[in-house]
PDB file of N, CA and C in Angstrom:
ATOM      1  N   UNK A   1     -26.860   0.707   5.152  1.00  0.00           N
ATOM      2  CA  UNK A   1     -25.830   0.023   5.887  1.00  0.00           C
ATOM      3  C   UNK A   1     -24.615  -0.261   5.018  1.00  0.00           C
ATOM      4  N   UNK A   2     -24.756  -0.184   3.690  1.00  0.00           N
ATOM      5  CA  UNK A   2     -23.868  -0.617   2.710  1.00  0.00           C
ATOM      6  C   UNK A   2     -22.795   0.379   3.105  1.00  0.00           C
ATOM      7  N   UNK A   3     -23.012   1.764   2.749  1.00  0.00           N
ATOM      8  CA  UNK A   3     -22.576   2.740   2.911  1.00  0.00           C
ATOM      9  C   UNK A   3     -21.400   2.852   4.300  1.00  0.00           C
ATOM     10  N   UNK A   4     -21.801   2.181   5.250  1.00  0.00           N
ATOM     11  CA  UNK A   4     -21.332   2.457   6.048  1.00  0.00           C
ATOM     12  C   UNK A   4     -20.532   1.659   6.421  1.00  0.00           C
ATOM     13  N   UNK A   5     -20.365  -0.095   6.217  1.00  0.00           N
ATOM     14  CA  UNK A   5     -19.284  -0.681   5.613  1.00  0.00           C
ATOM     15  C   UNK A   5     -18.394  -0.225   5.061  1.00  0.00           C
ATOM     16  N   UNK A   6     -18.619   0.404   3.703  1.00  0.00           N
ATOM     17  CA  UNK A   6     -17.461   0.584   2.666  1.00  0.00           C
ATOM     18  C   UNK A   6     -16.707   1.792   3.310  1.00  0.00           C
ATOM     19  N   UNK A   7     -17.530   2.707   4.117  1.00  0.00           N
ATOM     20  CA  UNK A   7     -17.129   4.385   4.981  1.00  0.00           C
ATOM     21  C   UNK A   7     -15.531   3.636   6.130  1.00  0.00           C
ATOM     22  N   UNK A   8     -16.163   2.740   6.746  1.00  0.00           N
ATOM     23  CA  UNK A   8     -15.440   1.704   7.867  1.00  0.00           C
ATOM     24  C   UNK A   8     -14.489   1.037   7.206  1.00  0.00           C
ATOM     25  N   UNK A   9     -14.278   0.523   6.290  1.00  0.00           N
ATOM     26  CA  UNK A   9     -13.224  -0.274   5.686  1.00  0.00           C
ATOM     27  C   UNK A   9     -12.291   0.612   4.902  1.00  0.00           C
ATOM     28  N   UNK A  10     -12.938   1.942   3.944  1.00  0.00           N
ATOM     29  CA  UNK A  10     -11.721   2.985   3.599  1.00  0.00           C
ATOM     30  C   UNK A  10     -11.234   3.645   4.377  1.00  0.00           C
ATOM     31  N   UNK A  11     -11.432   3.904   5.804  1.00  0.00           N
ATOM     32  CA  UNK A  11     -10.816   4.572   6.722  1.00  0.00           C
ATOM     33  C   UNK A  11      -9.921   3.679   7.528  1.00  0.00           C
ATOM     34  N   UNK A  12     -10.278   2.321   7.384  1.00  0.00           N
ATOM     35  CA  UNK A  12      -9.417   1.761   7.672  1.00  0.00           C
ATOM     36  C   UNK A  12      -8.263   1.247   6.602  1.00  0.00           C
ATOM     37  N   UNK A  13      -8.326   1.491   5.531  1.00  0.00           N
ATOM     38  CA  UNK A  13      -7.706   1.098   3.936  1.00  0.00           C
ATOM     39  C   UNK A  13      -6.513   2.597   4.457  1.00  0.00           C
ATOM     40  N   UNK A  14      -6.892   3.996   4.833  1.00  0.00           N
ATOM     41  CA  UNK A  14      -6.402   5.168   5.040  1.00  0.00           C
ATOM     42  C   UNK A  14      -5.359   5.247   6.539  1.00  0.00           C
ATOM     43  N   UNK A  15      -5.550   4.809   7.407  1.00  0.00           N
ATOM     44  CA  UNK A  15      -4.714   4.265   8.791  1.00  0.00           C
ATOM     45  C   UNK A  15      -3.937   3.485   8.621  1.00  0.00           C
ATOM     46  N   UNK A  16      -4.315   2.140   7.751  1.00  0.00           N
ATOM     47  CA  UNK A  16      -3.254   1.457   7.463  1.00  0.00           C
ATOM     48  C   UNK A  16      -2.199   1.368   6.681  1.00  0.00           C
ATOM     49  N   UNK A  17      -2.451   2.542   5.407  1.00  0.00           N
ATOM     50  CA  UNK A  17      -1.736   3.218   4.427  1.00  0.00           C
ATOM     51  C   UNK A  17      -0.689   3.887   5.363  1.00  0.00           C
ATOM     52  N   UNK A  18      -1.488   4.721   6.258  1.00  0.00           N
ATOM     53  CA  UNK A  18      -0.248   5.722   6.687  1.00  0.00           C
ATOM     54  C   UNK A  18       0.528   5.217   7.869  1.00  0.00           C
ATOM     55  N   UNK A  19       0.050   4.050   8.418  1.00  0.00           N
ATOM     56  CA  UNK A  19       0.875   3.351   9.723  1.00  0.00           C
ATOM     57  C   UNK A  19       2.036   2.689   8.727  1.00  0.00           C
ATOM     58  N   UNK A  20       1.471   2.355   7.435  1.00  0.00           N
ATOM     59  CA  UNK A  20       3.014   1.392   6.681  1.00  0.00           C
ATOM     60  C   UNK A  20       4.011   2.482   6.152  1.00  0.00           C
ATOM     61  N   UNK A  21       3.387   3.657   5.986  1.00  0.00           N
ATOM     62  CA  UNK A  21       4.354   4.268   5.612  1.00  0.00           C
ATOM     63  C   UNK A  21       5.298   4.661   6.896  1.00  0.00           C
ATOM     64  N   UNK A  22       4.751   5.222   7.826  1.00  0.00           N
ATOM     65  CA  UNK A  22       5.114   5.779   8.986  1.00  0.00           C
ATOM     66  C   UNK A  22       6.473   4.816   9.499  1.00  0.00           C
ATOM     67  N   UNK A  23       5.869   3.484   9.893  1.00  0.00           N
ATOM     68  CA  UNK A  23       7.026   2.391  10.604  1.00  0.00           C
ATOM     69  C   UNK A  23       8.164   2.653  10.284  1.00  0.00           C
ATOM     70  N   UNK A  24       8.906   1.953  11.366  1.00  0.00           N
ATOM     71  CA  UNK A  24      10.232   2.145  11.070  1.00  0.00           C
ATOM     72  C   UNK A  24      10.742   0.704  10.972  1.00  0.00           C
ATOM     73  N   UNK A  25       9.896   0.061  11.790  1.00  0.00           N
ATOM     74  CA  UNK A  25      11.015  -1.313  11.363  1.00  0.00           C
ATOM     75  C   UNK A  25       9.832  -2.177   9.911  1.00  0.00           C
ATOM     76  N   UNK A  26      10.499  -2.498   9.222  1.00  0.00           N
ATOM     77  CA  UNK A  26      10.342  -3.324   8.114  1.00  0.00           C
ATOM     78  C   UNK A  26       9.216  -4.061   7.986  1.00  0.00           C
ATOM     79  N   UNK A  27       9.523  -5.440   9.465  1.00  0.00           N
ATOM     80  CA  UNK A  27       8.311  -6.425   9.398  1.00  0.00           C
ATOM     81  C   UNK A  27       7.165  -6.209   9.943  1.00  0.00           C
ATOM     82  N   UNK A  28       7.315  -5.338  10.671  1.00  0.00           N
ATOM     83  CA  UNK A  28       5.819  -4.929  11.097  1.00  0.00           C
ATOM     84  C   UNK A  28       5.226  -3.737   9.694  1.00  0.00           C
ATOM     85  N   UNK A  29       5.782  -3.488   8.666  1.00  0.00           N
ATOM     86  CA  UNK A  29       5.136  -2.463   7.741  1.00  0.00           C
ATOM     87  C   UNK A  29       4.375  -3.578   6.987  1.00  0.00           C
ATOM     88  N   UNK A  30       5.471  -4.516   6.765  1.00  0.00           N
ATOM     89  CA  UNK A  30       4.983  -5.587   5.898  1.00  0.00           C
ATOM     90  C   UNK A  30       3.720  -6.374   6.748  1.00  0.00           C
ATOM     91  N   UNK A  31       3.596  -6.517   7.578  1.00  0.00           N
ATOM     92  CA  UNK A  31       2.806  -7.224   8.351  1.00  0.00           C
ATOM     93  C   UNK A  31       1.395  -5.956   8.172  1.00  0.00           C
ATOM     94  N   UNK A  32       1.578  -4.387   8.340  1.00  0.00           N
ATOM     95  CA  UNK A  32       0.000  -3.784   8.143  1.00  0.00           C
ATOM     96  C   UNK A  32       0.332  -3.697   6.784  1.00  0.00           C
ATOM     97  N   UNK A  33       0.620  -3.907   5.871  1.00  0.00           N
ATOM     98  CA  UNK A  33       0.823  -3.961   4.559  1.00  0.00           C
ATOM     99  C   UNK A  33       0.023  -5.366   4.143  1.00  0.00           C
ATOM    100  N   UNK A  34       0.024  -6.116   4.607  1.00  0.00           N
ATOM    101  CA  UNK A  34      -0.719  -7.380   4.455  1.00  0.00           C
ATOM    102  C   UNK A  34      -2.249  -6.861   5.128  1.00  0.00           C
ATOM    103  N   UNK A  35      -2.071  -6.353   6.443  1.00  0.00           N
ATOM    104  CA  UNK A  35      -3.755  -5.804   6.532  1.00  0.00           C
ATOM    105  C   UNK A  35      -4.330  -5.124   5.346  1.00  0.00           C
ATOM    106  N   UNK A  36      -3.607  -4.592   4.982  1.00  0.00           N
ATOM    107  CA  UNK A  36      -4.065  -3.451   3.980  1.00  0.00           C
ATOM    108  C   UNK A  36      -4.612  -4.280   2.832  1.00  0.00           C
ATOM    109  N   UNK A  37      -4.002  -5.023   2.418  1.00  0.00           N
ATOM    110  CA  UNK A  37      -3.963  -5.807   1.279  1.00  0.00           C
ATOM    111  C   UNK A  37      -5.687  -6.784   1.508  1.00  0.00           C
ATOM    112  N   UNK A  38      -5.581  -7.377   2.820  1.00  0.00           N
ATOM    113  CA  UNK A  38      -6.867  -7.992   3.325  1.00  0.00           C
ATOM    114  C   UNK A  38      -8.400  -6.837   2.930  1.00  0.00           C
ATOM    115  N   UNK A  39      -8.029  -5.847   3.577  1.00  0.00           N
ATOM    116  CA  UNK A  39      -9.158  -4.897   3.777  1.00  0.00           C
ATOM    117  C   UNK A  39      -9.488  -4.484   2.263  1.00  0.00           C
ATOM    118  N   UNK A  40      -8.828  -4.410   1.543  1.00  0.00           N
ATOM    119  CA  UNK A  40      -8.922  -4.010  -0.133  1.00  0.00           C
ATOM    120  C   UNK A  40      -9.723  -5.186  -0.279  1.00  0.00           C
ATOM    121  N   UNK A  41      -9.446  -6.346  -0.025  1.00  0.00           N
ATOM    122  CA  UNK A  41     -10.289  -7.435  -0.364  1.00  0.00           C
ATOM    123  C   UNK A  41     -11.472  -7.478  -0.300  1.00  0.00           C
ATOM    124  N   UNK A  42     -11.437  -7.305   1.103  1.00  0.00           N
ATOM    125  CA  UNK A  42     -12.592  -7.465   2.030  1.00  0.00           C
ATOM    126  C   UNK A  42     -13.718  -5.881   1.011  1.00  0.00           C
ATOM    127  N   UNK A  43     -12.794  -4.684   0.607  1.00  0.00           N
ATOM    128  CA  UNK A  43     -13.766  -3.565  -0.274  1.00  0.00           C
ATOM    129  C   UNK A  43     -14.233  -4.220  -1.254  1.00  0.00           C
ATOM    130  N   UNK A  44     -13.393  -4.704  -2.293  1.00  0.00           N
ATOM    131  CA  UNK A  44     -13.730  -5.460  -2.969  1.00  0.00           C
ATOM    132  C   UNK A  44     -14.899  -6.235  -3.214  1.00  0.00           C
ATOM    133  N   UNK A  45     -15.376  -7.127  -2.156  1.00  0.00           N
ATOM    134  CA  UNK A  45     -16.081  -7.352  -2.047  1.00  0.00           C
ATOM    135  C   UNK A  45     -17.455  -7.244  -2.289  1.00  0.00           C
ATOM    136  N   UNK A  46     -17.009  -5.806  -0.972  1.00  0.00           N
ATOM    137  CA  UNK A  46     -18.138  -5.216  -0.977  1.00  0.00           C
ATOM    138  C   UNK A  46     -18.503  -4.547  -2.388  1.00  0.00           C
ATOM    139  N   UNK A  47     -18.000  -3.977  -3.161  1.00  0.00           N
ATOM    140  CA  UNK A  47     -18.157  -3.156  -4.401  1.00  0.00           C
ATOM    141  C   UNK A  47     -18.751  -4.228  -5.343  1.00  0.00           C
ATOM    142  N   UNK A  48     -18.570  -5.668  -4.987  1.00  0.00           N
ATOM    143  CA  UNK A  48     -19.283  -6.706  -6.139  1.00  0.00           C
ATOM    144  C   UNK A  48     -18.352  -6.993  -7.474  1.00  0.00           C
ATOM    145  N   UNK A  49     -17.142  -7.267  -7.100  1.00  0.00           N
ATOM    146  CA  UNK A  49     -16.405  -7.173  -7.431  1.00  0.00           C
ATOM    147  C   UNK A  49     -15.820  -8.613  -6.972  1.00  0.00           C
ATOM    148  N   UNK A  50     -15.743  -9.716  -6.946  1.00  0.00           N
ATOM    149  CA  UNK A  50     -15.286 -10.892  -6.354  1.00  0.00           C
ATOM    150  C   UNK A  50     -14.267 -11.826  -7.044  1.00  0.00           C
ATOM    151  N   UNK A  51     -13.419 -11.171  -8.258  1.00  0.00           N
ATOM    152  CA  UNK A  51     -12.247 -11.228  -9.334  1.00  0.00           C
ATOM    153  C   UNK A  51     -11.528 -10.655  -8.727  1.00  0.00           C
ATOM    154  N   UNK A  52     -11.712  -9.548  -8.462  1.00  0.00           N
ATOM    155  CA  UNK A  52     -10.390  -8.302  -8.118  1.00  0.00           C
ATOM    156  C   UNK A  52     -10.548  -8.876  -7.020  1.00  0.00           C
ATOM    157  N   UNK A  53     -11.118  -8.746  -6.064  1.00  0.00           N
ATOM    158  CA  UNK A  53     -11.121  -9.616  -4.622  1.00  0.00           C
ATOM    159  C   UNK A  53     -10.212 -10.839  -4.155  1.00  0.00           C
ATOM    160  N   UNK A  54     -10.666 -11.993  -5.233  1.00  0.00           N
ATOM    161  CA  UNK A  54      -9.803 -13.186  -4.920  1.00  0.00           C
ATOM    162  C   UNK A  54      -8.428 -12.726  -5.241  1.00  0.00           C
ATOM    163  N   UNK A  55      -8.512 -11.995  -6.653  1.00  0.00           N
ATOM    164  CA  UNK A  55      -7.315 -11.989  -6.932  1.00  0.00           C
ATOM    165  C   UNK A  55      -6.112 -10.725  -6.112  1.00  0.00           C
ATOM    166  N   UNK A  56      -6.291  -9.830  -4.967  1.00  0.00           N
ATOM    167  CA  UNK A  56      -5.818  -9.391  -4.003  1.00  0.00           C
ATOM    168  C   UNK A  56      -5.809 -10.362  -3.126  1.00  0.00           C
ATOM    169  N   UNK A  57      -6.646 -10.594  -2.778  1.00  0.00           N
ATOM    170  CA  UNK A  57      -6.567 -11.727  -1.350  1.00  0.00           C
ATOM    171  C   UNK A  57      -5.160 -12.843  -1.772  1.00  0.00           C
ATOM    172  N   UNK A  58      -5.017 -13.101  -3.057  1.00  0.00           N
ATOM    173  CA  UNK A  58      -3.954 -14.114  -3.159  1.00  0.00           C
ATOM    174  C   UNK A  58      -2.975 -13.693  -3.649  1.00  0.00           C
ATOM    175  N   UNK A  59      -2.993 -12.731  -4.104  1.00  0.00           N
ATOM    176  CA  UNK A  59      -1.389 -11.778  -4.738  1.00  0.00           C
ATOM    177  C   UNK A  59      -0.953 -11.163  -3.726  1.00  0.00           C
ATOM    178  N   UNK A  60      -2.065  -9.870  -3.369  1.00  0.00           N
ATOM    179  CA  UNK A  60      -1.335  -9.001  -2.524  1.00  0.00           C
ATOM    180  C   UNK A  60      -1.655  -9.427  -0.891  1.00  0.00           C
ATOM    181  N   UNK A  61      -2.423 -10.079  -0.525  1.00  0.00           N
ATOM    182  CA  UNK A  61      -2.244 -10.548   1.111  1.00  0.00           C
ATOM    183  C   UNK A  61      -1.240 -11.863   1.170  1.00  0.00           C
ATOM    184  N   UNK A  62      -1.548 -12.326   0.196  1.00  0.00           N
ATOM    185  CA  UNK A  62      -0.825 -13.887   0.073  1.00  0.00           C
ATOM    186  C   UNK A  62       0.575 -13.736  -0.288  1.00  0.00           C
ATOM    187  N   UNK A  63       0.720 -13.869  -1.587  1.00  0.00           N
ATOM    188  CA  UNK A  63       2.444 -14.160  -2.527  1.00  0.00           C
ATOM    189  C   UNK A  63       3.621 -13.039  -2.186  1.00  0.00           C
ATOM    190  N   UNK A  64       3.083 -11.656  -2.315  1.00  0.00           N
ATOM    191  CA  UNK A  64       3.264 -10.506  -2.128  1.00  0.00           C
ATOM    192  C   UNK A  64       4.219 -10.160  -0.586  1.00  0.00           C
ATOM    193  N   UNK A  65       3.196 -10.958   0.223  1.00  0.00           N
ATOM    194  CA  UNK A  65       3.606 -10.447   1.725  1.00  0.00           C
ATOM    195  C   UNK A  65       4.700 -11.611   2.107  1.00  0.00           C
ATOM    196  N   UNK A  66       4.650 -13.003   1.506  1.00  0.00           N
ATOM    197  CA  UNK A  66       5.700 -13.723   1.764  1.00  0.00           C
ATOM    198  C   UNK A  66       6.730 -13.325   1.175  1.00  0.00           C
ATOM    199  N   UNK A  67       6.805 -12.904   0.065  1.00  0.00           N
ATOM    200  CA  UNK A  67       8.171 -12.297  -1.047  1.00  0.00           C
ATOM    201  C   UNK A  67       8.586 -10.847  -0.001  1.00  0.00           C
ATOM    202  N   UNK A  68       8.005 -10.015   0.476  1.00  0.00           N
ATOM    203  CA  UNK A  68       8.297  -9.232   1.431  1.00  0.00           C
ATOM    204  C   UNK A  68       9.001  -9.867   2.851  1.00  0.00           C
ATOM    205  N   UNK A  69       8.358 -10.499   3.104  1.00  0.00           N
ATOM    206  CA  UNK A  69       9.358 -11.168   4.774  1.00  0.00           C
ATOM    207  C   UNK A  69      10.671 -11.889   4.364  1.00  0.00           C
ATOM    208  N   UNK A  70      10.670 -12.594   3.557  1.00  0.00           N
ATOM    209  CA  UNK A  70      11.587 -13.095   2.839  1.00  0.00           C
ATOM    210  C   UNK A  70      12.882 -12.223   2.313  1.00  0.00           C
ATOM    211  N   UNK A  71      12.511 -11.853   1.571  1.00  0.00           N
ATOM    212  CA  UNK A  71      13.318 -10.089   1.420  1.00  0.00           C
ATOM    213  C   UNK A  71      13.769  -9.542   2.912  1.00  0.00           C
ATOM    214  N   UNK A  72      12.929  -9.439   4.216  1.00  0.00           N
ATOM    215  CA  UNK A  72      13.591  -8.633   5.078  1.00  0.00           C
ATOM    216  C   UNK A  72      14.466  -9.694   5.820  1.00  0.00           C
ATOM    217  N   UNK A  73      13.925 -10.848   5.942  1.00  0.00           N
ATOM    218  CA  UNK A  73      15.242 -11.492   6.468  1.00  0.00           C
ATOM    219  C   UNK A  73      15.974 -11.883   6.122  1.00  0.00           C
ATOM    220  N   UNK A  74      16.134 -11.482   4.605  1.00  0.00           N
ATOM    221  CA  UNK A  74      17.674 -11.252   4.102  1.00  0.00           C
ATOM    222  C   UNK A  74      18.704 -10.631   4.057  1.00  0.00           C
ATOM    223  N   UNK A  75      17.997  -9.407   4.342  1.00  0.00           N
ATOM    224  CA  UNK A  75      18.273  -8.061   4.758  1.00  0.00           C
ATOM    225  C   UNK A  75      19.566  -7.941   5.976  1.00  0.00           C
ATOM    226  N   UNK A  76      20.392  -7.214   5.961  1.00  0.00           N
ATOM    227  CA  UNK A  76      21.406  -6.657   7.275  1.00  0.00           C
ATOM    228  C   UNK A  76      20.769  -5.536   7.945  1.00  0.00           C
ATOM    229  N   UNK A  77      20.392  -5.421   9.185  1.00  0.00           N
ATOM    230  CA  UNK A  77      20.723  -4.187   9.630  1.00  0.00           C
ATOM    231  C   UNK A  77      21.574  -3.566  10.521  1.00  0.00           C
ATOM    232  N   UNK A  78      21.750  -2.828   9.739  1.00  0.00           N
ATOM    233  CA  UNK A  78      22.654  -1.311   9.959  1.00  0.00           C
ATOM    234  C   UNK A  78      21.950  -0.014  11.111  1.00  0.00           C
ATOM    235  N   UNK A  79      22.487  -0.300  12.417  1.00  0.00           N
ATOM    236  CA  UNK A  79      22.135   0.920  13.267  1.00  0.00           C
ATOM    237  C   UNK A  79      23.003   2.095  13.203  1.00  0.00           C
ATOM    238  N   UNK A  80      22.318   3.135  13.241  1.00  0.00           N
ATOM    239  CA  UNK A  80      22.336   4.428  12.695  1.00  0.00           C
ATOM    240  C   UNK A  80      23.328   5.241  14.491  1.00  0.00           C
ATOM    241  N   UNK A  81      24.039   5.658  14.241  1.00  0.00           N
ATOM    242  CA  UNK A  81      24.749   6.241  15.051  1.00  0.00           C
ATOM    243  C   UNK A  81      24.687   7.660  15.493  1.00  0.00           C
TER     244      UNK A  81
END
């Protein structure tokens, strides 16, 4: 069953990689960019690993994703003609 956790969470680590790249608007990248960041955790975990774990869960889901929204609503946008 282990196996099949970690199978379920890198395929989802792989969808959510390519939905952030894909987006077009900003806060929603940043927003599956924060999933992404969760689900690494959540591997983490699983791998027995519970250092690298906390310490994603609070850098990259946490500090990371606020310094990102922050950044976009600072941001101008510019529509493309």
């Amino acid at each position: 069953m282990n196996w099949t956790v970690n199978l379920l969470l890198m395929l989802f680590l792989l969808a959510t990689a390519v939905v952030a790249i894909t987006l077009k608007d900003l806060l929603a990248a940043v927003v599956v960019f924060s999933a992404y960041s969760l689900m690494m955790a959540m591997l983490w975990t699983q791998l027995r690993a519970p250092d690298l774990a906390l310490t994603e869960a609070a850098v990259g889901a946490g500090v990371t994703t606020v310094l990102f929204i922050i950044v976009v609503y600072r941001t101008v946008r510019r529509e493309d003609r």
